[in-house]
C-alpha atoms as a PDB file:
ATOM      1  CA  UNK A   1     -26.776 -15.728 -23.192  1.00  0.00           C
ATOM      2  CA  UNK A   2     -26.769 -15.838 -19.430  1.00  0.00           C
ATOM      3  CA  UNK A   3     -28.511 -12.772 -18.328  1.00  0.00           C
ATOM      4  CA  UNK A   4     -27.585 -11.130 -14.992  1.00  0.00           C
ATOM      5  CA  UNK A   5     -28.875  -9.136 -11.779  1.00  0.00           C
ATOM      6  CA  UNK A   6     -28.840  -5.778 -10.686  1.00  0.00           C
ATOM      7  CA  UNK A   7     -29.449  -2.565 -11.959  1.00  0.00           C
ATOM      8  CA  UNK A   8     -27.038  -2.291 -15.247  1.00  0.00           C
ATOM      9  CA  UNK A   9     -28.045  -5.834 -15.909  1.00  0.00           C
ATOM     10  CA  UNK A  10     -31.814  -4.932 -15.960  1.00  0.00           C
ATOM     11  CA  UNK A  11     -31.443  -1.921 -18.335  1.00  0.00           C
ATOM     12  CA  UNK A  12     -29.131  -4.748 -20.741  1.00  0.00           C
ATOM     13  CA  UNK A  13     -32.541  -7.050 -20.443  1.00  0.00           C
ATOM     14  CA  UNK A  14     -34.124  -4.186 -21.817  1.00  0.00           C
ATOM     15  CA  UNK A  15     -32.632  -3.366 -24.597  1.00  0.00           C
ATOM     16  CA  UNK A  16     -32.057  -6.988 -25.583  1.00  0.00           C
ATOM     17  CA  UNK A  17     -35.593  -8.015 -25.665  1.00  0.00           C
ATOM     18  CA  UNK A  18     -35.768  -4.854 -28.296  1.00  0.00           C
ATOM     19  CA  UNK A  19     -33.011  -6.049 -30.497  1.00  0.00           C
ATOM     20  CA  UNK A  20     -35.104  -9.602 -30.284  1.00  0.00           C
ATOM     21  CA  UNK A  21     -38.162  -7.780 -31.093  1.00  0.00           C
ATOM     22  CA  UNK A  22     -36.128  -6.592 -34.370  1.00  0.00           C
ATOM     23  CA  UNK A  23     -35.296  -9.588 -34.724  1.00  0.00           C
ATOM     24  CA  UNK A  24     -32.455 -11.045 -33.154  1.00  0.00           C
ATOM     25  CA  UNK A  25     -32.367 -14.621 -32.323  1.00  0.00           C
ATOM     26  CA  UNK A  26     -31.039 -14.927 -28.804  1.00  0.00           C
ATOM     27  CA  UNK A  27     -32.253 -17.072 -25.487  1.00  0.00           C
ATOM     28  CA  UNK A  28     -30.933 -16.328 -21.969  1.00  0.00           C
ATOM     29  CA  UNK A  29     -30.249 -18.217 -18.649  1.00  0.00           C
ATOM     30  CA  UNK A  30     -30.801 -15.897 -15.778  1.00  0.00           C
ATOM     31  CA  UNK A  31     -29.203 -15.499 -13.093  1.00  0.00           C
ATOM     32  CA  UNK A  32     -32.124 -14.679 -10.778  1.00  0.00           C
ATOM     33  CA  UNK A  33     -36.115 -14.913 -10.737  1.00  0.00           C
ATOM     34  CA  UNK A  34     -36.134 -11.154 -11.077  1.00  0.00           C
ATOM     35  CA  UNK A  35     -34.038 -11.201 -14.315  1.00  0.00           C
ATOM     36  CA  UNK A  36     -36.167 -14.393 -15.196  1.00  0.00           C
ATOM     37  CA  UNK A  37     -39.273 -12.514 -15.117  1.00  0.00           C
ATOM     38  CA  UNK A  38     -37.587  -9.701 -16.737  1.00  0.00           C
ATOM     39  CA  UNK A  39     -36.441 -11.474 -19.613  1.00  0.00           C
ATOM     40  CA  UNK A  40     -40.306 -12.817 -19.916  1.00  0.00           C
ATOM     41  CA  UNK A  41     -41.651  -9.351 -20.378  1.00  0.00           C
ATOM     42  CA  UNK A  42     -38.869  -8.648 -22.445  1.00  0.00           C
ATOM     43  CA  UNK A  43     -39.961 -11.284 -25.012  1.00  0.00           C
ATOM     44  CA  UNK A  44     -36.821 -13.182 -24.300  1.00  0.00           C
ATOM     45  CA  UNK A  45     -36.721 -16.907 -24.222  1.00  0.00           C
ATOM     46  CA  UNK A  46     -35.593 -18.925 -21.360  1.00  0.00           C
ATOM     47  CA  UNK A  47     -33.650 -22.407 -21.431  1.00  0.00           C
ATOM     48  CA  UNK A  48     -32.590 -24.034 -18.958  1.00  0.00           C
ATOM     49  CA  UNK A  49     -28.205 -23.888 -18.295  1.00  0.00           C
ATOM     50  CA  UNK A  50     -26.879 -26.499 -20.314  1.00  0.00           C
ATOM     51  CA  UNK A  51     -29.850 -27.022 -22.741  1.00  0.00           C
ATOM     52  CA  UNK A  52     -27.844 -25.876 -25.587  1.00  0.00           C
ATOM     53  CA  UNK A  53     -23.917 -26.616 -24.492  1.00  0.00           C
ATOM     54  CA  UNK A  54     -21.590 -23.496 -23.540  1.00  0.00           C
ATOM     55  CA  UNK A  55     -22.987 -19.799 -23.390  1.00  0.00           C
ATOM     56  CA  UNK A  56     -21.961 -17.518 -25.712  1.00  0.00           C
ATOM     57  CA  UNK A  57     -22.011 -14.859 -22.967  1.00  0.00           C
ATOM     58  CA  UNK A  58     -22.852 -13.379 -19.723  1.00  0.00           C
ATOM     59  CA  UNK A  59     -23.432 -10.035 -19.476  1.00  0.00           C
ATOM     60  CA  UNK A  60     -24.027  -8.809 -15.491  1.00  0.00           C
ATOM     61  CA  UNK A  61     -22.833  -6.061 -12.982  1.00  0.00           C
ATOM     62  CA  UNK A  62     -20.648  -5.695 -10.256  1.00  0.00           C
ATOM     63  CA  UNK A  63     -20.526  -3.593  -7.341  1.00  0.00           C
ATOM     64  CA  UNK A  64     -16.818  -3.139  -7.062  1.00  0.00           C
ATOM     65  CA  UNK A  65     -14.244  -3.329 -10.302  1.00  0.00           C
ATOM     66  CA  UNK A  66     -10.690  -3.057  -9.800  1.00  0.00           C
ATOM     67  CA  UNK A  67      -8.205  -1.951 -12.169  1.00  0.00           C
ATOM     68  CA  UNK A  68      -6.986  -5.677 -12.900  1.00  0.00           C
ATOM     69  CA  UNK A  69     -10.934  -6.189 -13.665  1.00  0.00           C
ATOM     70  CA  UNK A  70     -11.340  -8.367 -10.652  1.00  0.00           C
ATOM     71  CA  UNK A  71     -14.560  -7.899  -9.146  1.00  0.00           C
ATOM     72  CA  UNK A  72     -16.694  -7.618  -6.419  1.00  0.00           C
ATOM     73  CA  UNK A  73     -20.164  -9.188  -6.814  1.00  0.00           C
ATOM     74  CA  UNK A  74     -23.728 -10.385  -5.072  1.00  0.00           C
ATOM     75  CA  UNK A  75     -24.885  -7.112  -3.084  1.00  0.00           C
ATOM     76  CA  UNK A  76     -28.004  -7.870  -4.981  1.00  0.00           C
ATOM     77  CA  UNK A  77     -27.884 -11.812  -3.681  1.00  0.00           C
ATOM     78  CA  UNK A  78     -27.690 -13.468  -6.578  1.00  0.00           C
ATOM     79  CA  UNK A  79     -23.853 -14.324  -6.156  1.00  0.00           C
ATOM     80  CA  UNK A  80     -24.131 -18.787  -6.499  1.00  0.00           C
ATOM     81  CA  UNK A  81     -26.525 -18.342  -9.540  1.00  0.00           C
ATOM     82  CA  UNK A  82     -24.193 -15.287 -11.162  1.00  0.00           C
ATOM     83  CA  UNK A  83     -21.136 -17.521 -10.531  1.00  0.00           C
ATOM     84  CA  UNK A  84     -22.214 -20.984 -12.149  1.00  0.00           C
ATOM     85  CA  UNK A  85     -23.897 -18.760 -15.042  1.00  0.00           C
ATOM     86  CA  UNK A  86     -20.183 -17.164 -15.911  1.00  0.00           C
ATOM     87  CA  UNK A  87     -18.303 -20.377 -15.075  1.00  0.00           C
ATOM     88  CA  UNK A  88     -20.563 -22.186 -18.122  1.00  0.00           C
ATOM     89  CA  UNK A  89     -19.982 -19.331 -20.710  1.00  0.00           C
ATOM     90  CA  UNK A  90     -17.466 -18.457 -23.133  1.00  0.00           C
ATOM     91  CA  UNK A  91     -17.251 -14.867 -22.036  1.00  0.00           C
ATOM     92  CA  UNK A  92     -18.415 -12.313 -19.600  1.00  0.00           C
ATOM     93  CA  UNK A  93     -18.784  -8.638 -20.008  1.00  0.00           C
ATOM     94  CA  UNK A  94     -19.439  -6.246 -16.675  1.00  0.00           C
ATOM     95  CA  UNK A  95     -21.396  -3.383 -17.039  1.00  0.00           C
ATOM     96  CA  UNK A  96     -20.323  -0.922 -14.831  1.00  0.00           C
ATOM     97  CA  UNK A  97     -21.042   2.993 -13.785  1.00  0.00           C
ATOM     98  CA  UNK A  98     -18.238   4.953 -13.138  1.00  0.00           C
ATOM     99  CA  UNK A  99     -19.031   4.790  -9.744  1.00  0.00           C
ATOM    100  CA  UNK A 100     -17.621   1.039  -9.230  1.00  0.00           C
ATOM    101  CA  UNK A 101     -14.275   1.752 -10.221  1.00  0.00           C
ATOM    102  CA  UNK A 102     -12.260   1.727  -7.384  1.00  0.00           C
ATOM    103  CA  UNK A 103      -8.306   1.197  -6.215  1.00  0.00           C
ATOM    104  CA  UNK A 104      -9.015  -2.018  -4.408  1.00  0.00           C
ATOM    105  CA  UNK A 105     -11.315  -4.680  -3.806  1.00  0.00           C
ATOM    106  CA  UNK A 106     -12.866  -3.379  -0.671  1.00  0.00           C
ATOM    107  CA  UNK A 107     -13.010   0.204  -0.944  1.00  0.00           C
ATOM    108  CA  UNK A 108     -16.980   0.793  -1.529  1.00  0.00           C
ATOM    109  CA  UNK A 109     -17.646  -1.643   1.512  1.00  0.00           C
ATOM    110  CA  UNK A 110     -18.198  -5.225   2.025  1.00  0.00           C
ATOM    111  CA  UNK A 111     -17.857  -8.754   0.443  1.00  0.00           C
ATOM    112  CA  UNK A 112     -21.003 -10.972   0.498  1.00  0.00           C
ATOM    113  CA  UNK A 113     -20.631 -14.655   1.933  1.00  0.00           C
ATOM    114  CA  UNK A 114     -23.453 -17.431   1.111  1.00  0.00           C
ATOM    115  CA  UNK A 115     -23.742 -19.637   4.020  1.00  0.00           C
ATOM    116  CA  UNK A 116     -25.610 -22.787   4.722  1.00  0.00           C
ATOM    117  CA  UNK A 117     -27.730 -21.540   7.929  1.00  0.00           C
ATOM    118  CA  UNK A 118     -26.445 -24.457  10.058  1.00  0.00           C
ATOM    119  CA  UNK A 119     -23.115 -23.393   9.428  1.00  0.00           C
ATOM    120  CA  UNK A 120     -23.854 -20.090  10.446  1.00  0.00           C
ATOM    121  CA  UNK A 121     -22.139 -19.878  13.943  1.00  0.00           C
ATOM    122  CA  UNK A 122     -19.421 -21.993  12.328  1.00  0.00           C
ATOM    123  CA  UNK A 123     -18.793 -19.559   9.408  1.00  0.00           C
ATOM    124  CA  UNK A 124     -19.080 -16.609  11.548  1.00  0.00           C
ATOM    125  CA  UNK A 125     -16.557 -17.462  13.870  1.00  0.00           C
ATOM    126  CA  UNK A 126     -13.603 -18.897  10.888  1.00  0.00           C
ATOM    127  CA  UNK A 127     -14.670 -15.455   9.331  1.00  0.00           C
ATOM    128  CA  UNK A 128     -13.756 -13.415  12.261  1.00  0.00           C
ATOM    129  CA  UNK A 129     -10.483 -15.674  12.663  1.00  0.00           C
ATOM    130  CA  UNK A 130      -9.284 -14.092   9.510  1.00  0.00           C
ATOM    131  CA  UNK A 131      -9.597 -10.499  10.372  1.00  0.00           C
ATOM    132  CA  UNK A 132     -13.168  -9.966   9.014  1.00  0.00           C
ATOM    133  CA  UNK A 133     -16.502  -8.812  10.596  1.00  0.00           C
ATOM    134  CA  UNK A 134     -19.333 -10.635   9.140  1.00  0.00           C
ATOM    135  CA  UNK A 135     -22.885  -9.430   9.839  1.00  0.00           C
ATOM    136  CA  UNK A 136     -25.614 -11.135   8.729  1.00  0.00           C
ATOM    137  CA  UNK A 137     -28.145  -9.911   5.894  1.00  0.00           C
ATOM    138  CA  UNK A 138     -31.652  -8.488   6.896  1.00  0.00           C
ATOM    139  CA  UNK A 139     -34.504  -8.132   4.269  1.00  0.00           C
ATOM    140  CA  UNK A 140     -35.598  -4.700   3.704  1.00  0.00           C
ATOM    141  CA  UNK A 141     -37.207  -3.783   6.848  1.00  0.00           C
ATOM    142  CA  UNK A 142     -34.751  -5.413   8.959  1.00  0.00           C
ATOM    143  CA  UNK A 143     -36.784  -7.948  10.943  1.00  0.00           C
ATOM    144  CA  UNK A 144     -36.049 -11.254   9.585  1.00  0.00           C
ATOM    145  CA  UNK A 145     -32.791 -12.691   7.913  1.00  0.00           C
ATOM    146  CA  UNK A 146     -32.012 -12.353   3.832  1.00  0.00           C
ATOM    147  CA  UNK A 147     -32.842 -15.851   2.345  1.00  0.00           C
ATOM    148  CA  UNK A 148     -31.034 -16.715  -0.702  1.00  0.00           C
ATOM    149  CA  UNK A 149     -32.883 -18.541  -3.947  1.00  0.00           C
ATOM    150  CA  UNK A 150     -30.687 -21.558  -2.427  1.00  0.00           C
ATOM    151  CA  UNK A 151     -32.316 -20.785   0.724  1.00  0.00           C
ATOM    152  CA  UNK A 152     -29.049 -19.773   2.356  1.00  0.00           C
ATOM    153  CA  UNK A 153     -28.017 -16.475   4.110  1.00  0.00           C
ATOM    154  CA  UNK A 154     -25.666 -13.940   3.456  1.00  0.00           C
ATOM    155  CA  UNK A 155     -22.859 -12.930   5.748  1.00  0.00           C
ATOM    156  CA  UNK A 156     -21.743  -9.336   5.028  1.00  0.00           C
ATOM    157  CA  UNK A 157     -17.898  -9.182   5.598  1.00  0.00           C
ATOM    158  CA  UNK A 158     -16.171  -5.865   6.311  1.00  0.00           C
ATOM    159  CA  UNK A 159     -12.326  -5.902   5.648  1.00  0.00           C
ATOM    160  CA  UNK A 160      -9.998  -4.362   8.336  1.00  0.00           C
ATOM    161  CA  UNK A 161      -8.359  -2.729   4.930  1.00  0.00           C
ATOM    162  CA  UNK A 162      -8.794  -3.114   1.242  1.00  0.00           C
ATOM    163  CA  UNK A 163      -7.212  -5.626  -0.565  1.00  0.00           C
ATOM    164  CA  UNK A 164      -3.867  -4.135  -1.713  1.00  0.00           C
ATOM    165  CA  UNK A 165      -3.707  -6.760  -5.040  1.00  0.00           C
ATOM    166  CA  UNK A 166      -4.645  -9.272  -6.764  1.00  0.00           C
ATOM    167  CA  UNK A 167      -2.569 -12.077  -4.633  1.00  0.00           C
ATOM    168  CA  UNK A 168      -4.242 -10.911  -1.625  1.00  0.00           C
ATOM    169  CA  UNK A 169      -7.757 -11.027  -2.870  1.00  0.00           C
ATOM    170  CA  UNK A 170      -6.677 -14.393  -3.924  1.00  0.00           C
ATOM    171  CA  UNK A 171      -5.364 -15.589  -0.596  1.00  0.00           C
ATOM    172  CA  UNK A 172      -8.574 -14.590   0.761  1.00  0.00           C
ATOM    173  CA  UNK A 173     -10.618 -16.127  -1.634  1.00  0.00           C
ATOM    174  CA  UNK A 174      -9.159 -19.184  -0.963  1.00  0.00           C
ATOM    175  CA  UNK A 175      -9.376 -19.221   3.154  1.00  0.00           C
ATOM    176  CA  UNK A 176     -13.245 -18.065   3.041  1.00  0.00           C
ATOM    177  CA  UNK A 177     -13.948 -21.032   0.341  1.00  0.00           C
ATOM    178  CA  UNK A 178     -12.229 -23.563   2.727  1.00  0.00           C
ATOM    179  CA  UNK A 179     -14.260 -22.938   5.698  1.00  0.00           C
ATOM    180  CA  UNK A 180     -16.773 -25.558   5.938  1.00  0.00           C
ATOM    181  CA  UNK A 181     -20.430 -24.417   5.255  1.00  0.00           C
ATOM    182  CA  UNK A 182     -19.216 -21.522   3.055  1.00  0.00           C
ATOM    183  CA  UNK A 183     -21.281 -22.129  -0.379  1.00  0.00           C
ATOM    184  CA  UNK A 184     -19.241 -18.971  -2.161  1.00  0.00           C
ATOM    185  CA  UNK A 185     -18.181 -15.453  -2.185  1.00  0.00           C
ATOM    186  CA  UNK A 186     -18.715 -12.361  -3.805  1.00  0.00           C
ATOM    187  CA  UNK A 187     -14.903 -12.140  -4.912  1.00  0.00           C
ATOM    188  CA  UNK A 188     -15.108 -12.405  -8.813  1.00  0.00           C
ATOM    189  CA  UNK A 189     -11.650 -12.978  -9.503  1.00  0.00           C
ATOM    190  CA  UNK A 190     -10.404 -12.977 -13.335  1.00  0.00           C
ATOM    191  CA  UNK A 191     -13.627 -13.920 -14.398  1.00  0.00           C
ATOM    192  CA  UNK A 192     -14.470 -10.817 -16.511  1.00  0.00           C
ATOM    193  CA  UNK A 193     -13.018 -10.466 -20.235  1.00  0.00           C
ATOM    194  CA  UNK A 194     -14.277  -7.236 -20.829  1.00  0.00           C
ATOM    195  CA  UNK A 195     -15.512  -4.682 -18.748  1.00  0.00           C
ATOM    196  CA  UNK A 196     -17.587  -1.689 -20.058  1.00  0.00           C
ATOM    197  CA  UNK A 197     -17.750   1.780 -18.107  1.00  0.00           C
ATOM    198  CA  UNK A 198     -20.917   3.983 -18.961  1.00  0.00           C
ATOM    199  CA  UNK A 199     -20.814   8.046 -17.787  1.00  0.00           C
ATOM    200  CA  UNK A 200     -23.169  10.822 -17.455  1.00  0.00           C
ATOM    201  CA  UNK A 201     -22.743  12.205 -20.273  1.00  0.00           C
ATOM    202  CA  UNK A 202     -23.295   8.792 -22.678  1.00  0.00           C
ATOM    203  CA  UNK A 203     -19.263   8.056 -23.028  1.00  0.00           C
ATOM    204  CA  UNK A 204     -18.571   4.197 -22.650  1.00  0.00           C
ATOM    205  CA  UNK A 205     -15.074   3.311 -22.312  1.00  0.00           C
ATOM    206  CA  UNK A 206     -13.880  -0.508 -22.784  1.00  0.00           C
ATOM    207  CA  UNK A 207     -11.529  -2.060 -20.597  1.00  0.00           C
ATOM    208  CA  UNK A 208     -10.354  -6.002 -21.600  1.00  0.00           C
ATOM    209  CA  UNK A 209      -8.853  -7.712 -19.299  1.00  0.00           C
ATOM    210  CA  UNK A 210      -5.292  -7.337 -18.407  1.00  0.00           C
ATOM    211  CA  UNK A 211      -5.037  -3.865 -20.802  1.00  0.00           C
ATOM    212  CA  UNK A 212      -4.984  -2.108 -17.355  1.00  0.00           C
ATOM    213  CA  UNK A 213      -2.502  -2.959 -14.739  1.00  0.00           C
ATOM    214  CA  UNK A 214      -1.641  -0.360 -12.236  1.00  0.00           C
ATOM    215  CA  UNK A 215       1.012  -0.035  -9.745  1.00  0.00           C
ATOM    216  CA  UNK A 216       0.492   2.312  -6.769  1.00  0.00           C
ATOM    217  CA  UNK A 217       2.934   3.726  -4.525  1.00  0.00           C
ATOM    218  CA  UNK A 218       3.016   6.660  -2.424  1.00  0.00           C
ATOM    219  CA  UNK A 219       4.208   9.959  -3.613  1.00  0.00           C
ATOM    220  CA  UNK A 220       4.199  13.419  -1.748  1.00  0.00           C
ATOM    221  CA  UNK A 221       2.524  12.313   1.603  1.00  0.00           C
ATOM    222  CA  UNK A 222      -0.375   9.775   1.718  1.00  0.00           C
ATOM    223  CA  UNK A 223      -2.916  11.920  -0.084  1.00  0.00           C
ATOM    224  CA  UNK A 224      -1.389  11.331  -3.715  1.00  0.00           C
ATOM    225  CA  UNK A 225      -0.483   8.059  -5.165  1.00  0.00           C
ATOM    226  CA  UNK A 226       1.854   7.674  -8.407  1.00  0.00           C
ATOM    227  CA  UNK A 227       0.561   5.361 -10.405  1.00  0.00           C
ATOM    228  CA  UNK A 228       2.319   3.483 -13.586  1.00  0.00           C
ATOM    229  CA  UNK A 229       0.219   1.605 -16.016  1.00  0.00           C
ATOM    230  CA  UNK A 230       1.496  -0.008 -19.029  1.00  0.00           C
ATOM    231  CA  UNK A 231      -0.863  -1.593 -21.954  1.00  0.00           C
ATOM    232  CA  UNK A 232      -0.235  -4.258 -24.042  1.00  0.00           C
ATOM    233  CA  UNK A 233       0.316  -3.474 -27.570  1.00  0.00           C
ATOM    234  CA  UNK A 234      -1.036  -5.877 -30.518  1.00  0.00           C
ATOM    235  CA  UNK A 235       2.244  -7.131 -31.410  1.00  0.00           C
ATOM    236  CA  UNK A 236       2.939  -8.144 -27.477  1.00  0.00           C
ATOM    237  CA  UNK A 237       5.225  -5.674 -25.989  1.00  0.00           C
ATOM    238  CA  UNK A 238       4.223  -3.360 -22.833  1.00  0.00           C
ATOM    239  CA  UNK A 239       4.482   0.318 -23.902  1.00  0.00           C
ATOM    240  CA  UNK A 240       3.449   3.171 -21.046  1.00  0.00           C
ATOM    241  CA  UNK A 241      -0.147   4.402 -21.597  1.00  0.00           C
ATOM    242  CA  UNK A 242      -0.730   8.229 -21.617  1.00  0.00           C
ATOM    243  CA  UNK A 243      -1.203  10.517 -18.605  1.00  0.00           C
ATOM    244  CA  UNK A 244      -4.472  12.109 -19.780  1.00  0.00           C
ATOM    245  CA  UNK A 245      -7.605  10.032 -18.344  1.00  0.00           C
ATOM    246  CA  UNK A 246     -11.013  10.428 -17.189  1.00  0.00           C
ATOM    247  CA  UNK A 247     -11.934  10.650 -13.414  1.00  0.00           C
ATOM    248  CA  UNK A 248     -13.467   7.564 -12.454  1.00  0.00           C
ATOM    249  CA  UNK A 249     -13.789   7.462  -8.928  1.00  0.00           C
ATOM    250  CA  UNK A 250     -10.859   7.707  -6.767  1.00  0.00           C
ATOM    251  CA  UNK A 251      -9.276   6.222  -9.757  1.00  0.00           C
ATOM    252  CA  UNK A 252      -7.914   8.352 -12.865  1.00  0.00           C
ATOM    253  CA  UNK A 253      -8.513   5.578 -15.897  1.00  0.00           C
ATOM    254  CA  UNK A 254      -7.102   6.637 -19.185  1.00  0.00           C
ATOM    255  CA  UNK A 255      -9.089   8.334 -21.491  1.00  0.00           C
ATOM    256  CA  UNK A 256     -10.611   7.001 -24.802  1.00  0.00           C
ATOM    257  CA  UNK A 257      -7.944   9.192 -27.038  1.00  0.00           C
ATOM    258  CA  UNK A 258      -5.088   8.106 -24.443  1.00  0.00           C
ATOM    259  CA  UNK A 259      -6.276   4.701 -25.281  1.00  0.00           C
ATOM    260  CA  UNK A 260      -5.622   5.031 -29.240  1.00  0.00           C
ATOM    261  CA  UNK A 261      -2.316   6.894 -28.685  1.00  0.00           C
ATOM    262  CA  UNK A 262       0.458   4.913 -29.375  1.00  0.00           C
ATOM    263  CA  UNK A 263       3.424   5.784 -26.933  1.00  0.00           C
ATOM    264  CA  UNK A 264       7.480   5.178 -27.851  1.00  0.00           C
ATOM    265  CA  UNK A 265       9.301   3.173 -25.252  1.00  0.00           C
ATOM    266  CA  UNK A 266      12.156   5.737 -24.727  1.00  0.00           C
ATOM    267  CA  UNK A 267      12.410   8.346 -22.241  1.00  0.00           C
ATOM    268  CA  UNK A 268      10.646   8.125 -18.861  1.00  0.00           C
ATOM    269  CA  UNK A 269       7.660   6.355 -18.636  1.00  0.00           C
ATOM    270  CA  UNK A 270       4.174   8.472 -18.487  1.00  0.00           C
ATOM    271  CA  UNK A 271       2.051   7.565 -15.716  1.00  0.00           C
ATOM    272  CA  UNK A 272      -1.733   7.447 -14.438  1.00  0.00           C
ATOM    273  CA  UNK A 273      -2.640   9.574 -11.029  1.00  0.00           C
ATOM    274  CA  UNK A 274      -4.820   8.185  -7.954  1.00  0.00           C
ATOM    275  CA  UNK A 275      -6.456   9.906  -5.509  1.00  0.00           C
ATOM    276  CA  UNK A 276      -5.217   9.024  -2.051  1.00  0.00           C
END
């Protein structure tokens, strides 16, 4: 399994070194020397990526999940390592508060660049070219730069806006990877199969990917967005999903029972509500 960073990851470390201890046969690739030495108090062995062909799975965080399950990763600065782990597995799961769910890529704050530190100037400068304001990553106190475990820094980019979709987040994927000393981003794009949202009060609710698609536009004024958001039924067809849902943020996800609710087709479709 390839084992990730962060905070939901950690408490996932946990727990699997105590299924292992039950007896569960499992070995991990992490993502990061702290969820490497992690995994070693855990009890969990660690190979090396590769030793044993494809992962079975990668289960890591995110700090920003949109509703097409594109993400937002590396605030922890782990992003190169979490990206080659999920690229070599068969699957990755996000664990997620409900916290991290948000409209758009964007919302909750910046997107992390890795950045060879000759390129620095370089980077910073294409960066700003595309509307962006990158600011480079202190350690905790502030007085000296945020290395890397590739010994690279991190440029913190703010967007003007959020990303309104998908093809946007895409676009800008794409310029930021093509500017030269750029080593990767924190845009997680289609990467995540399944993405599991833990609450305060122990509920989990399961999103796979593409179950969830949701189309804003404004309604009454720019404080309330309608939203429509259609689900794909086992036989294939797209069938409206129910207007009852669980605040999540500034978005309203369907609830667990709206989930299991199969809707007709005829008549007006039912929709989801955002917060503006």
């Amino acid at each position: 399994m390839g084992l990730g960073s962060g905070r939901a990851a950690s408490v996932f470390i946990a727990k699997l070194g105590a299924r292992r201890r039950e007896g569960l046969r499992v070995s991990g690739v992490p993502t990061s020397q702290a969820s490497a030495d992690q995994a070693r108090l855990a009890g969990i062995p660690i190979v090396e990526l590769g030793a044993g062909g494809l992962l079975d799975l990668t289960v890591d965080g995110a700090d920003e999940v949109a509703p097409n399950l594109d993400l937002v990763k590396g605030w922890g600065g782990a992003l190169v390592h979490e990206r080659i782990v999920a690229a070599a597995s068969a699957s990755q799961v996000i664990l997620v508060g409900e916290d991290k769910l948000v409209r758009a890529l964007g919302e909750r704050g910046r997107v992390p660049v890795e950045v060879i530190p000759l390129a620095e100037w370089l980077a910073t400068r294409a960066l700003k070219a595309l509307g962006l304001v990158p600011t480079r990553r202190t350690d905790v106190d502030g007085s000296r730069p945020f290395i890397t475990e590739n010994g690279n820094l991190i440029l913190d980019c703010a967007l003007p806006e959020p990303l309104p979709d998908g093809n946007a987040a895409r676009e800008l994927q794409r310029a930021m990877r093509a500017i030269v000393g750029v080593v990767d981003t924190g845009l997680f794009l289609g990467t995540a199969d399944r993405v599991l949202v833990g609450h305060p009060d122990g509920r989990v609710d399961t999103f796979p990917a593409g179950a969830l698609k949701v189309h804003a536009s404004r309604r009454r004024g720019p404080a309330q967005r309608r939203c429509t958001s259609l689900v794909r039924r086992r036989h294939g067809s797209l069938q409206p999903r129910a207007k009852r849902s669980v605040r999540a943020g500034n978005l309203w996800w369907p609830s667990p029972a709206a989930r299991r609710r199969e809707i007709p087709t005829s008549g007006s479709p039912r929709s989801l509500w955002c917060r503006g």
